[in-house]
Protein backbone atom coordinates (compact mmCIF):
# COMPACT_ATOMS: atom_id res chain seq x y z
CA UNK A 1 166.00 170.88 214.82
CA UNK A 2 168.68 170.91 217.44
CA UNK A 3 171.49 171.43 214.69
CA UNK A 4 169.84 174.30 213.79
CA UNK A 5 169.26 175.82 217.41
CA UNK A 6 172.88 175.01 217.60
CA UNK A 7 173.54 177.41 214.78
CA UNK A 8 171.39 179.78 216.13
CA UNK A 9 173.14 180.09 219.66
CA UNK A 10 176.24 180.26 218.15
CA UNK A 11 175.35 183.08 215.41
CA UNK A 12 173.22 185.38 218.88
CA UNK A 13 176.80 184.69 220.49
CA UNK A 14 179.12 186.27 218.14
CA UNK A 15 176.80 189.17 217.28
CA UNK A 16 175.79 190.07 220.99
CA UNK A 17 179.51 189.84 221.59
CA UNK A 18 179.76 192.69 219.17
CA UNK A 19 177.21 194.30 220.43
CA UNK A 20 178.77 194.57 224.15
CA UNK A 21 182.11 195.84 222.65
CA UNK A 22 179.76 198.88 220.85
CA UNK A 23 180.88 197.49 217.45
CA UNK A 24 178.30 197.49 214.75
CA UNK A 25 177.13 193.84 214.35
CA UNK A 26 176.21 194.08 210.70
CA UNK A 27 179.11 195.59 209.90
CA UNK A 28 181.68 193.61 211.64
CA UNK A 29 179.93 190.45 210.50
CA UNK A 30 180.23 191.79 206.77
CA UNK A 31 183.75 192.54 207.26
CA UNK A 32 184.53 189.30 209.14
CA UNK A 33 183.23 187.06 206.37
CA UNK A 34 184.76 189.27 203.87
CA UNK A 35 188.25 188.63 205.14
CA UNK A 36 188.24 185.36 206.81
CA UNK A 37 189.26 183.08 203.98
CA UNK A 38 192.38 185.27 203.18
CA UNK A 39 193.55 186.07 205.93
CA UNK A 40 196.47 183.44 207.79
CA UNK A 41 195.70 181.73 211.04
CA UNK A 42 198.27 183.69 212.79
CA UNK A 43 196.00 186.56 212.24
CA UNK A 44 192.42 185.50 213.19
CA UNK A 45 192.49 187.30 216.02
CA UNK A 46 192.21 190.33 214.45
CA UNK A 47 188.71 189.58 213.49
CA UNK A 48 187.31 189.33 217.28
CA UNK A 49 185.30 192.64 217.59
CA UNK A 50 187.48 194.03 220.30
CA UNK A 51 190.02 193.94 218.12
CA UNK A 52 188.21 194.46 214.94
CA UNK A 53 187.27 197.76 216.63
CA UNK A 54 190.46 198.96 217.84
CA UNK A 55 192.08 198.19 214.21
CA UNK A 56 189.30 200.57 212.56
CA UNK A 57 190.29 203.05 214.87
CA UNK A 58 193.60 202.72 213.94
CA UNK A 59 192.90 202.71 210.11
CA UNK A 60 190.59 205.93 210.94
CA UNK A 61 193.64 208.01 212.72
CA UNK A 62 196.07 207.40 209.84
């Protein structure tokens, strides 16, 4: 159905995004829905692979 090749398109979008910024697509996708619901507009941001990747990094050197 087109709703569902909608869906589709949207879901190859955000995990080849991840893919070109060399995060893990599994893993950021995990971590993404994990977080999302609890975590303030202000912030969402944060869960855009770029940044997802640079805050791991972060966490990692501390």
């Amino acid at each position: 159905s087109q709703r569902g090749a909608d869906r589709a398109a949207v879901m190859l979008t955000l995990l080849t995004t991840a893919l070109l910024n060399d995060v893990d697509p599994q893993a950021w996708l995990a971590d993404v829905l994990a977080r999302i619901a609890d975590l303030p507009a202000s912030r969402l941001h944060e869960l855009l692979p770029w940044e997802w990747k640079r805050l791991r990094a972060v966490e990692k050197n501390l």
